[in-house]
PDB file of N, CA and C in Angstrom:
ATOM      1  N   UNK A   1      -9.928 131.174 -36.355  1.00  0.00           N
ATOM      2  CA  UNK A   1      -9.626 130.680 -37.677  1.00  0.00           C
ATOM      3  C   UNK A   1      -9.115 131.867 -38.484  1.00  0.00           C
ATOM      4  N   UNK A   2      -8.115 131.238 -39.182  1.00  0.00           N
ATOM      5  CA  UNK A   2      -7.651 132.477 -39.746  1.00  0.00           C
ATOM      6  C   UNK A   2      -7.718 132.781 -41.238  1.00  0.00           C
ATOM      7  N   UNK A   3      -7.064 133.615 -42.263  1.00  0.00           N
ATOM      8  CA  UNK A   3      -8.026 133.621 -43.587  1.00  0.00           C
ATOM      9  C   UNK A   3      -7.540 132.176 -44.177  1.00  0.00           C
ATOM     10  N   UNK A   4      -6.180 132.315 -43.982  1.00  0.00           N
ATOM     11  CA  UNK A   4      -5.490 130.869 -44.691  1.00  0.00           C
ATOM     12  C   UNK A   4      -5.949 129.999 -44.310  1.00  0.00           C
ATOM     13  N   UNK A   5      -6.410 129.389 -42.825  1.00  0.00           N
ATOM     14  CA  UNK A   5      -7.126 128.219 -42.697  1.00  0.00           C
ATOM     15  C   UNK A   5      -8.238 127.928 -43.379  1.00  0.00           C
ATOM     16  N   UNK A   6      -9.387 129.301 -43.471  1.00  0.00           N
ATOM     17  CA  UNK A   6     -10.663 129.533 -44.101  1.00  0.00           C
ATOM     18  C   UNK A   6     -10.436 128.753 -45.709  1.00  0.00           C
ATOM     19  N   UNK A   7      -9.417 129.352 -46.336  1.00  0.00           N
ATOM     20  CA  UNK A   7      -8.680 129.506 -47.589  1.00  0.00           C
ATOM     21  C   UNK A   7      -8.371 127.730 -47.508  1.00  0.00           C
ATOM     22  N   UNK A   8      -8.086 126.919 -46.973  1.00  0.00           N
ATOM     23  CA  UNK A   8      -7.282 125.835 -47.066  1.00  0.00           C
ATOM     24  C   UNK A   8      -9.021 124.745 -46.915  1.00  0.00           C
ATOM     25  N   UNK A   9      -9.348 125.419 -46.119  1.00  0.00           N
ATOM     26  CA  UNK A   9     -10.495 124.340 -45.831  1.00  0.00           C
ATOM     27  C   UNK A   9     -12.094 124.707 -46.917  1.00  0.00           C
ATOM     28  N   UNK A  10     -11.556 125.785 -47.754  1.00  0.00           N
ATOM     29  CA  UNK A  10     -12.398 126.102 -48.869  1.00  0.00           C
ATOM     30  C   UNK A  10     -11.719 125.445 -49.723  1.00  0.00           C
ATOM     31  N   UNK A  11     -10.426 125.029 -50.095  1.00  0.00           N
ATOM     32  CA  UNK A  11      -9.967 124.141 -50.752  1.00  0.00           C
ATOM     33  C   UNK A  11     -10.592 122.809 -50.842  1.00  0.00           C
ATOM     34  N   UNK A  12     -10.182 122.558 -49.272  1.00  0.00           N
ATOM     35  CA  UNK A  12     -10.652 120.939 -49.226  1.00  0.00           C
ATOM     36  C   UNK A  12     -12.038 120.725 -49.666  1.00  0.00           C
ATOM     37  N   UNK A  13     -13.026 121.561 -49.106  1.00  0.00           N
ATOM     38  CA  UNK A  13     -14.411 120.997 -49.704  1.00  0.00           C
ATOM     39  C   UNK A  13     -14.959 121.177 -51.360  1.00  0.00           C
ATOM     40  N   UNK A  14     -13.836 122.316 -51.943  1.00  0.00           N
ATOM     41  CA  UNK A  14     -13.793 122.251 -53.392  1.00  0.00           C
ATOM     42  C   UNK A  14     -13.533 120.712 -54.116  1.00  0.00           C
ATOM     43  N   UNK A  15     -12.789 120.432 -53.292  1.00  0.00           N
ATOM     44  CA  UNK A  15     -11.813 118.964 -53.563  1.00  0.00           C
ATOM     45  C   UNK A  15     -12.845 117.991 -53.105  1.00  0.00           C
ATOM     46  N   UNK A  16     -13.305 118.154 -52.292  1.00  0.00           N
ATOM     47  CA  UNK A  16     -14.215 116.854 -51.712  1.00  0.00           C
ATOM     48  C   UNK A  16     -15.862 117.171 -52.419  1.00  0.00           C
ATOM     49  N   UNK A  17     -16.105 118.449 -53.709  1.00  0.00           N
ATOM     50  CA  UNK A  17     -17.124 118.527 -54.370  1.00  0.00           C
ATOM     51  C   UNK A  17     -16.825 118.270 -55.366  1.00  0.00           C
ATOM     52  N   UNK A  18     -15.903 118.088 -55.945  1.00  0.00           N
ATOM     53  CA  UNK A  18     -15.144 117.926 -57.462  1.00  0.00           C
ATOM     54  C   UNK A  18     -14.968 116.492 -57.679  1.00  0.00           C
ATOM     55  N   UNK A  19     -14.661 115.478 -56.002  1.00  0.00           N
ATOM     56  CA  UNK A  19     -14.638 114.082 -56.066  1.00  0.00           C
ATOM     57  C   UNK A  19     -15.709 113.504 -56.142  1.00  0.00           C
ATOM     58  N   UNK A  20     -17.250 113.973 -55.091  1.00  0.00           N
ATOM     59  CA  UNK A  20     -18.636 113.636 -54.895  1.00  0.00           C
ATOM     60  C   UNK A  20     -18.601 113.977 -56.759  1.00  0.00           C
ATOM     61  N   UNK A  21     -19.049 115.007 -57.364  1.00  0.00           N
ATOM     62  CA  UNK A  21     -19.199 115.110 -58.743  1.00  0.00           C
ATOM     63  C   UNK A  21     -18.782 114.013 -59.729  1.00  0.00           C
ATOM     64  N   UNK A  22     -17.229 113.610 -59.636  1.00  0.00           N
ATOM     65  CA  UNK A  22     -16.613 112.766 -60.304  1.00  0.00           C
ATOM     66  C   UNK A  22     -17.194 111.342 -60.435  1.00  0.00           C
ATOM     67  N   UNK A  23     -17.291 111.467 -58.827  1.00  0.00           N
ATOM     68  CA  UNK A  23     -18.184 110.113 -58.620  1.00  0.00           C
ATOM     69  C   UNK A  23     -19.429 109.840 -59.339  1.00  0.00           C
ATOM     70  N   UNK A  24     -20.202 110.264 -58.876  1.00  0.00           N
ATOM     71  CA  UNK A  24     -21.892 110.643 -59.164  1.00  0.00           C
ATOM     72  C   UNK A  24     -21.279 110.572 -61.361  1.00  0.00           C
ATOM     73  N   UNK A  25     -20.699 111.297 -61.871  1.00  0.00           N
ATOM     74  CA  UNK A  25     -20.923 111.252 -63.193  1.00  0.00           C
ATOM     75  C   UNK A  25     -20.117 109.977 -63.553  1.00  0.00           C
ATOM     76  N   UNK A  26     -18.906 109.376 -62.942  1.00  0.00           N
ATOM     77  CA  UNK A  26     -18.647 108.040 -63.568  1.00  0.00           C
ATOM     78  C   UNK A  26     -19.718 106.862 -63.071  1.00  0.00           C
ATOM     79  N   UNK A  27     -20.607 107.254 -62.175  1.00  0.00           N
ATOM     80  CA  UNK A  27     -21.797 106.181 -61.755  1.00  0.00           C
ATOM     81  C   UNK A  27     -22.484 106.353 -63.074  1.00  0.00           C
ATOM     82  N   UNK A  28     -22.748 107.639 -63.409  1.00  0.00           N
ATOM     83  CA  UNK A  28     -23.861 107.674 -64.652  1.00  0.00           C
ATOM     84  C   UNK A  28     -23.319 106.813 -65.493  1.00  0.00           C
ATOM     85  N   UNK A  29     -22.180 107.158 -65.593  1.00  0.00           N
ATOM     86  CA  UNK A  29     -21.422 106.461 -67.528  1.00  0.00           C
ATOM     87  C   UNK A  29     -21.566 104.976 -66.976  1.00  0.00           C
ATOM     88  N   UNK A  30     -21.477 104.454 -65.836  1.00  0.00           N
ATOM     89  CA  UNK A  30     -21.068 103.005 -65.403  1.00  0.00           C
ATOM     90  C   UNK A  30     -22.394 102.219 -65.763  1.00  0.00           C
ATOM     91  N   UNK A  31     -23.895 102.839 -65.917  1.00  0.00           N
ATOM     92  CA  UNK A  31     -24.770 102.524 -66.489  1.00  0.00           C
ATOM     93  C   UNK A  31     -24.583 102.590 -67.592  1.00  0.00           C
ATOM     94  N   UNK A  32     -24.320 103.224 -68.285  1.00  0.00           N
ATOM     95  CA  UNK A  32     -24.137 103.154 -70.118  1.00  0.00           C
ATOM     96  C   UNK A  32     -23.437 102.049 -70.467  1.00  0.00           C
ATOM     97  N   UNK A  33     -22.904 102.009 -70.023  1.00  0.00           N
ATOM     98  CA  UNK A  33     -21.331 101.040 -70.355  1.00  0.00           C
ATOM     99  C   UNK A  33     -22.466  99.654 -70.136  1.00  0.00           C
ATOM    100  N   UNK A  34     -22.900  99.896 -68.663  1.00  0.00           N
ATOM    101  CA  UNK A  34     -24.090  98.709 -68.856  1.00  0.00           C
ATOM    102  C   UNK A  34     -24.943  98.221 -70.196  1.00  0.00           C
ATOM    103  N   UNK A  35     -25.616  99.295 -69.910  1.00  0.00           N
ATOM    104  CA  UNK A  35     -26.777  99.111 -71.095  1.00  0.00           C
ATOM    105  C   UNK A  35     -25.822  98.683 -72.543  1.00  0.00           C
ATOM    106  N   UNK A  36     -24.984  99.369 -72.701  1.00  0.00           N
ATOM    107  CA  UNK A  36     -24.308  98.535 -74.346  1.00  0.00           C
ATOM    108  C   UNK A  36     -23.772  97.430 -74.199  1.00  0.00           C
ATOM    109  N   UNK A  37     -23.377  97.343 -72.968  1.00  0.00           N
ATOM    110  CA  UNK A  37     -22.781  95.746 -73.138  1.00  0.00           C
ATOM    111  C   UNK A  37     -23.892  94.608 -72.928  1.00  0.00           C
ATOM    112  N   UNK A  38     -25.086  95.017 -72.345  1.00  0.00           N
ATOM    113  CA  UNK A  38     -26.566  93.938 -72.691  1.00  0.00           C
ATOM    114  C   UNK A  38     -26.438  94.561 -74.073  1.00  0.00           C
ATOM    115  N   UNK A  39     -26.655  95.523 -74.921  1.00  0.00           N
ATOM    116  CA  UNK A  39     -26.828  95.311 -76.218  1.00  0.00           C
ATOM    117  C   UNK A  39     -26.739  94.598 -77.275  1.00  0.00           C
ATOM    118  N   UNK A  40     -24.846  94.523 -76.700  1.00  0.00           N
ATOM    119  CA  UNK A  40     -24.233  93.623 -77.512  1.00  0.00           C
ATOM    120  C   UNK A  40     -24.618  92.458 -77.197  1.00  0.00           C
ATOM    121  N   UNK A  41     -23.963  91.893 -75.583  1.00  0.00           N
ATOM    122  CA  UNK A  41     -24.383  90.297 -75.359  1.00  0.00           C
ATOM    123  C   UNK A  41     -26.107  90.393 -76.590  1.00  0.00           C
ATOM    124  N   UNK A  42     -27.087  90.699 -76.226  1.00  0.00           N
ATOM    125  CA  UNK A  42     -28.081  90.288 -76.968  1.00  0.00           C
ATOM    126  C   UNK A  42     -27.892  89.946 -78.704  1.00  0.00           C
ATOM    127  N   UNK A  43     -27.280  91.045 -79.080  1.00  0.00           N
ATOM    128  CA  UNK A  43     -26.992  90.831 -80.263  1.00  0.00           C
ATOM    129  C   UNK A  43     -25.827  89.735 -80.619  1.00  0.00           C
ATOM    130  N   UNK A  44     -24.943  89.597 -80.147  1.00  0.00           N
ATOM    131  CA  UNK A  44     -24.367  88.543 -80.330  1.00  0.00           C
ATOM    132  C   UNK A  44     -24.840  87.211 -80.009  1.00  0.00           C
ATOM    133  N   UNK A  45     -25.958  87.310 -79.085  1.00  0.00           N
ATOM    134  CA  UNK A  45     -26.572  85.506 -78.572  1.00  0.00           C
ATOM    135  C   UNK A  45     -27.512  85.469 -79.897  1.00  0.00           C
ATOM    136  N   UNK A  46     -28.030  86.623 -80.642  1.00  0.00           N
ATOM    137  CA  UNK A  46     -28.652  86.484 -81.955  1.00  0.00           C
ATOM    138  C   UNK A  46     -28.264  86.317 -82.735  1.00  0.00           C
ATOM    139  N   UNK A  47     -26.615  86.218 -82.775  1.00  0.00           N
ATOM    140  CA  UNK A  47     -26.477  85.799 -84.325  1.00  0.00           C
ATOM    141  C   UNK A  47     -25.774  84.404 -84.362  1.00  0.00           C
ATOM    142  N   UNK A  48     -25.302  84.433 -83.097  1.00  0.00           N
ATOM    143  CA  UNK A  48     -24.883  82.726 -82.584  1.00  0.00           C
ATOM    144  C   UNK A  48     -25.663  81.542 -82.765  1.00  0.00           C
ATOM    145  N   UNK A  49     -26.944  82.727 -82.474  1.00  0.00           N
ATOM    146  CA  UNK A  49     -28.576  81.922 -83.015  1.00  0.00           C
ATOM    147  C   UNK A  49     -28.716  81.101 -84.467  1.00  0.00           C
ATOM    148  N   UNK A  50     -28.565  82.191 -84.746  1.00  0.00           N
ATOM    149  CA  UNK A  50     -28.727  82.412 -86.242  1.00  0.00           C
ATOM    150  C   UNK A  50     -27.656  81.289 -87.423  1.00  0.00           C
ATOM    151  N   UNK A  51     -26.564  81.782 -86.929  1.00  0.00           N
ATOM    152  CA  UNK A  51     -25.118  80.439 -87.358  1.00  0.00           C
ATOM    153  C   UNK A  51     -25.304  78.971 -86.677  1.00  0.00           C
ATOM    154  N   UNK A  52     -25.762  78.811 -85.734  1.00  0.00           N
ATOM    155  CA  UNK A  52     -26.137  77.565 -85.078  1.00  0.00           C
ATOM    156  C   UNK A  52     -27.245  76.825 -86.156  1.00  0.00           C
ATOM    157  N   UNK A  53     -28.583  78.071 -86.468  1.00  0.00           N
ATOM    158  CA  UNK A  53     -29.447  77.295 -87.254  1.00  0.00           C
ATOM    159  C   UNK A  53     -28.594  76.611 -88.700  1.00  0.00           C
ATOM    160  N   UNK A  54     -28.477  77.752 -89.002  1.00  0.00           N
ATOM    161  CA  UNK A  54     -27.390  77.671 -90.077  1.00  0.00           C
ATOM    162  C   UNK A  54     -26.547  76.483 -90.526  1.00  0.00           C
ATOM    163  N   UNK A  55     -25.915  76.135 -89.016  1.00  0.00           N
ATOM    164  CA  UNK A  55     -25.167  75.028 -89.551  1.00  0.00           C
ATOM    165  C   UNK A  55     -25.791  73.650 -88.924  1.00  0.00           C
ATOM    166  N   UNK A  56     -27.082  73.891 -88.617  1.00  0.00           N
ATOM    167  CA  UNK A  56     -27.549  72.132 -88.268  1.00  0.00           C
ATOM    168  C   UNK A  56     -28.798  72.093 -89.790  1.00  0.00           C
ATOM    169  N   UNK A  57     -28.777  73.267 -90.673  1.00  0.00           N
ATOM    170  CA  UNK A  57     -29.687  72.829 -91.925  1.00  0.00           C
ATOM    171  C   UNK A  57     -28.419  71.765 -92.875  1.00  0.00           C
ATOM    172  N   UNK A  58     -27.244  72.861 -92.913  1.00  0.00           N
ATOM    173  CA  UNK A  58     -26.092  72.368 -93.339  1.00  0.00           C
ATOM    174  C   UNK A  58     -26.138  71.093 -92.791  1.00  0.00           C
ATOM    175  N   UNK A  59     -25.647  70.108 -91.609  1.00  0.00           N
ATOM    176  CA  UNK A  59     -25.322  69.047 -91.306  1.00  0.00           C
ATOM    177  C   UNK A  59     -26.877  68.750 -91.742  1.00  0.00           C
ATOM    178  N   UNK A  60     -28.377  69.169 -92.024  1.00  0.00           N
ATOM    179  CA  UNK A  60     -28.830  67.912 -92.742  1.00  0.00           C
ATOM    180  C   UNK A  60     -28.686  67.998 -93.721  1.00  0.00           C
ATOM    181  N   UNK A  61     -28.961  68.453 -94.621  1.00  0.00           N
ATOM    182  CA  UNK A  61     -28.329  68.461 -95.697  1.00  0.00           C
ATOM    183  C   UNK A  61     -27.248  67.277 -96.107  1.00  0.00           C
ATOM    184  N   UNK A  62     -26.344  67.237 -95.475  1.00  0.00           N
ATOM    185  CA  UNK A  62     -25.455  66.602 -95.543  1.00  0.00           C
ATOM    186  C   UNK A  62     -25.694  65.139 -95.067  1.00  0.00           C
ATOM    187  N   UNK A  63     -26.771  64.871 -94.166  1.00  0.00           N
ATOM    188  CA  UNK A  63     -26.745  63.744 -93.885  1.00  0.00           C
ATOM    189  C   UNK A  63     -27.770  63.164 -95.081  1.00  0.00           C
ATOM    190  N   UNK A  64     -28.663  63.872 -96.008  1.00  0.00           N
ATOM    191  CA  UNK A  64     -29.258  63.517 -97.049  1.00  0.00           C
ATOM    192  C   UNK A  64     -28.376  63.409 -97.771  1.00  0.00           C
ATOM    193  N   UNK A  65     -27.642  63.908 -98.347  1.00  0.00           N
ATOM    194  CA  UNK A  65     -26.560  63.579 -98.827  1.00  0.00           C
ATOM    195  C   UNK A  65     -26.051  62.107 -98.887  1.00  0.00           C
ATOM    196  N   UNK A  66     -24.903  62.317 -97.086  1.00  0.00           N
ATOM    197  CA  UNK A  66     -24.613  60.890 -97.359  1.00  0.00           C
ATOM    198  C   UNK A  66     -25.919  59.683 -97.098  1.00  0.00           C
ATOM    199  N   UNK A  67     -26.839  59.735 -96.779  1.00  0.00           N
ATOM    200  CA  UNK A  67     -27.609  58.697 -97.326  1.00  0.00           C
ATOM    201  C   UNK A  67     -28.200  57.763 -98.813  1.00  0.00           C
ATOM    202  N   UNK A  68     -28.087  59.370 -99.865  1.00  0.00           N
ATOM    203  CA  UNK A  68     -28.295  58.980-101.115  1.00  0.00           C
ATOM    204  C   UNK A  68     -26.402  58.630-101.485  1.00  0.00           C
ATOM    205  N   UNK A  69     -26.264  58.629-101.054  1.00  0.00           N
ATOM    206  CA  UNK A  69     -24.786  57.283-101.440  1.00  0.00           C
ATOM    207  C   UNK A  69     -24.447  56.908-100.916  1.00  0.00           C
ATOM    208  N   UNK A  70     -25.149  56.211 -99.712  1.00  0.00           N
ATOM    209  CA  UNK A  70     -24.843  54.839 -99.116  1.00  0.00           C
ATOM    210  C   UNK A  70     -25.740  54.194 -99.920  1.00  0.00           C
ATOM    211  N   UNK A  71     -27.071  54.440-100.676  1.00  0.00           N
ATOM    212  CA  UNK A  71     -27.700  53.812-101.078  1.00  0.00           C
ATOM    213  C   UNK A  71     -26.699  53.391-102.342  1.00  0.00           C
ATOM    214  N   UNK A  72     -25.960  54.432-103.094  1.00  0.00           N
ATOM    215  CA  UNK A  72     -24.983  53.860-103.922  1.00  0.00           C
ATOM    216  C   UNK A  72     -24.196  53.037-104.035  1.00  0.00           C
ATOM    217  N   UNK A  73     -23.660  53.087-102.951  1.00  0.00           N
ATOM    218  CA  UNK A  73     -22.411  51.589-102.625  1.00  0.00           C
ATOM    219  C   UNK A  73     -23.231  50.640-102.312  1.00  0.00           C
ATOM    220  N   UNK A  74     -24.125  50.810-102.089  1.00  0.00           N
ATOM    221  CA  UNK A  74     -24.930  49.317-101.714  1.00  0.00           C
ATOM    222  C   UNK A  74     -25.479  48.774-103.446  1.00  0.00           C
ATOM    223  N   UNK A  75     -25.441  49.571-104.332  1.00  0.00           N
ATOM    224  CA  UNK A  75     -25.612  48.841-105.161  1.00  0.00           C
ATOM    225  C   UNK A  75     -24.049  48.559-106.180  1.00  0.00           C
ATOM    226  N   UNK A  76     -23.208  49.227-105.855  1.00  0.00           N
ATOM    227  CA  UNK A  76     -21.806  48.778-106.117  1.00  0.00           C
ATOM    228  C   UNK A  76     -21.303  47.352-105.510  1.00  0.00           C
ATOM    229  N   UNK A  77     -22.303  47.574-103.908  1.00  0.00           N
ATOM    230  CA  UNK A  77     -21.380  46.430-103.573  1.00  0.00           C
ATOM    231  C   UNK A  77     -22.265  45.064-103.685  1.00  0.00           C
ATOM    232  N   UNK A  78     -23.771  45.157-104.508  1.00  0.00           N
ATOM    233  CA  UNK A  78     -24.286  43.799-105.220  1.00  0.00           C
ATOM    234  C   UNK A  78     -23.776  43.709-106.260  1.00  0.00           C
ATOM    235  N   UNK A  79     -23.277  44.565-107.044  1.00  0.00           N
ATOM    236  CA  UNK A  79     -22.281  44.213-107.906  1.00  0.00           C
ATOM    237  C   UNK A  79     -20.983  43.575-107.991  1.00  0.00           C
ATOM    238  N   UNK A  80     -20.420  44.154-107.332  1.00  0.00           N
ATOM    239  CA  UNK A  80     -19.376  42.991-106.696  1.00  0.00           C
ATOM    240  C   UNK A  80     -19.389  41.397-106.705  1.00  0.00           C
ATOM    241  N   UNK A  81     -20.663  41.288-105.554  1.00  0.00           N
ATOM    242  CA  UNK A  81     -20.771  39.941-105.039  1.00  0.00           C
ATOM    243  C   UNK A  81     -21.224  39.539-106.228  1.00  0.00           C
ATOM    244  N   UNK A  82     -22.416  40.115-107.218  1.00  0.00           N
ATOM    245  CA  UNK A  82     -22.490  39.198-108.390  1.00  0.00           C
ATOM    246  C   UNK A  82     -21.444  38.647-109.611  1.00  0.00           C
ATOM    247  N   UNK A  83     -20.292  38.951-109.044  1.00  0.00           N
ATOM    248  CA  UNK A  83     -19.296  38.494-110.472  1.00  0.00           C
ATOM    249  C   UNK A  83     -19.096  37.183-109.609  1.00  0.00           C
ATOM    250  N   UNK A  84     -18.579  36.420-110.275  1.00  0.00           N
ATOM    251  CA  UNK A  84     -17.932  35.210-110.117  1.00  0.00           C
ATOM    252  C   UNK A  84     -16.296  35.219-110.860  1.00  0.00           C
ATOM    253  N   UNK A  85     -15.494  35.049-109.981  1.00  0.00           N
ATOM    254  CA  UNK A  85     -13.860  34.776-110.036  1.00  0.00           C
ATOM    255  C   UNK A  85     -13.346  34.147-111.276  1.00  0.00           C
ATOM    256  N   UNK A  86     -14.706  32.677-111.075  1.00  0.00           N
ATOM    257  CA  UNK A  86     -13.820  32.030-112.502  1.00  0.00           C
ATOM    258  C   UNK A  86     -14.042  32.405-113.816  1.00  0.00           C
ATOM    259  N   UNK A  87     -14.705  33.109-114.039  1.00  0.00           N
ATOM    260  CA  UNK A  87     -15.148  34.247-115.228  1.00  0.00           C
ATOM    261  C   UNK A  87     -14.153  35.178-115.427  1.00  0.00           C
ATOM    262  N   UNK A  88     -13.284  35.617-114.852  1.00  0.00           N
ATOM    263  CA  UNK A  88     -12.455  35.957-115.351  1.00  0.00           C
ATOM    264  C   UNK A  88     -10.881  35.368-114.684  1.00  0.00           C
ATOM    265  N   UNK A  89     -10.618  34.824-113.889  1.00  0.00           N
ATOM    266  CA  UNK A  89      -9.327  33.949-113.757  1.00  0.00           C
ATOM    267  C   UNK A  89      -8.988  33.493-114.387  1.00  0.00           C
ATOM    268  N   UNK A  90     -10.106  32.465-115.018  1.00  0.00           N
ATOM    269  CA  UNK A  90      -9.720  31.224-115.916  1.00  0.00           C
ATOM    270  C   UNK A  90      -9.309  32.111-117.701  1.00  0.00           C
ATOM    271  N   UNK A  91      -9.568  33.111-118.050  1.00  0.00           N
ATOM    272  CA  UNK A  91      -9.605  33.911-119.139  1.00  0.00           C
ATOM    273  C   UNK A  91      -8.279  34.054-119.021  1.00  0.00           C
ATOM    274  N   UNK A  92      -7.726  33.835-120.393  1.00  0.00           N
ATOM    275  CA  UNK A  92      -6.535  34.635-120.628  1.00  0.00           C
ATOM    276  C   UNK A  92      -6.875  35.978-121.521  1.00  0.00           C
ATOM    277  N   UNK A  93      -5.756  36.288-121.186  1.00  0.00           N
ATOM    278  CA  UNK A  93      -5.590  37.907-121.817  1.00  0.00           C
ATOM    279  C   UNK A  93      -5.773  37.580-123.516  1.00  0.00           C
ATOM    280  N   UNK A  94      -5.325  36.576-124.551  1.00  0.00           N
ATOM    281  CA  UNK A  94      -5.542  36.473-125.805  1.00  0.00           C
ATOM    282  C   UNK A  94      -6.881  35.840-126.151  1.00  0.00           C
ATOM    283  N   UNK A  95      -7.232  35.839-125.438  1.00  0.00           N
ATOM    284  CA  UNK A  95      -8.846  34.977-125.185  1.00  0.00           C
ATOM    285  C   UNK A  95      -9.730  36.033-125.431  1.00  0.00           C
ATOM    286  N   UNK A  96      -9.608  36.985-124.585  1.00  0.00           N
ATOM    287  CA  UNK A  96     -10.735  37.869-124.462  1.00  0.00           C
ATOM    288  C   UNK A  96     -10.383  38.712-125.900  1.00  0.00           C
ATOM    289  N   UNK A  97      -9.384  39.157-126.448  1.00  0.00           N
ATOM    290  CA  UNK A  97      -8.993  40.007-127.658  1.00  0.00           C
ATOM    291  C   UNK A  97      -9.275  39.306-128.824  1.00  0.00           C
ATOM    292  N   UNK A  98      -9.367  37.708-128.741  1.00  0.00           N
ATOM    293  CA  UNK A  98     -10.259  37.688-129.687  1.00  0.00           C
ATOM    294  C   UNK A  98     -11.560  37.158-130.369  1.00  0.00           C
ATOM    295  N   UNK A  99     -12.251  37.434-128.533  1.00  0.00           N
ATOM    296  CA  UNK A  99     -13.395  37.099-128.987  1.00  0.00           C
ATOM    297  C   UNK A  99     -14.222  38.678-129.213  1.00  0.00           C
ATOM    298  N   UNK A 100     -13.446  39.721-128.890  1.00  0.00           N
ATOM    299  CA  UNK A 100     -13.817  41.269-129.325  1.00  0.00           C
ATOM    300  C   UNK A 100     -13.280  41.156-130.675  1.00  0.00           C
ATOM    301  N   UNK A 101     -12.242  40.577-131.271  1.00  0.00           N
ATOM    302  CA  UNK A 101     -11.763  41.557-132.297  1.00  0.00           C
ATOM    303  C   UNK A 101     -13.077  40.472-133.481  1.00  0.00           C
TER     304      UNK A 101
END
């Protein structure tokens, strides 16, 4: 073996310690990268949480809502049915002005 071979194959295992290294430290970071991205997922399934509650107080709410005015039209619409037609059909327009005036 000669120095240049010595020299070439001290290269290569520089090269093949610099890749093992590379490796081994992007394994480390490849855990980090882990751990924050459970961070986030967690934190984001918490606030998804959170807006979900959010908007089913909202939809009741709202369904109290529309219940206290359905109860309304239901009394609009006994009103209705209580008029009778010929009470005002049979009325003319100078009729009614002067039994106001």
């Amino acid at each position: 073996m000669t120095v240049e071979e010595g020299a070439g194959a001290g290269v290569g295992v520089g090269f093949a310690a610099a890749a093992a290294a590379f490796f081994f430290w992007k394994h480390k970071d490849l855990e980090r990268i882990r751990q924050n991205t459970r961070t986030t997922v967690e934190q984001e399934r918490d606030q998804a949480g959170r807006i979900l509650k959010a908007c089913m107080a909202e939809l009741a709410d709202f369904r109290r809502e529309l219940s206290a005015e359905d109860a309304k039209s239901q009394k609009v619409t006994e009103f209705l049915q209580s008029l009778s037609s010929p009470e005002f059909v049979l009325q003319r327009p100078e009729q009614a002005r002067a039994t106001v005036a």
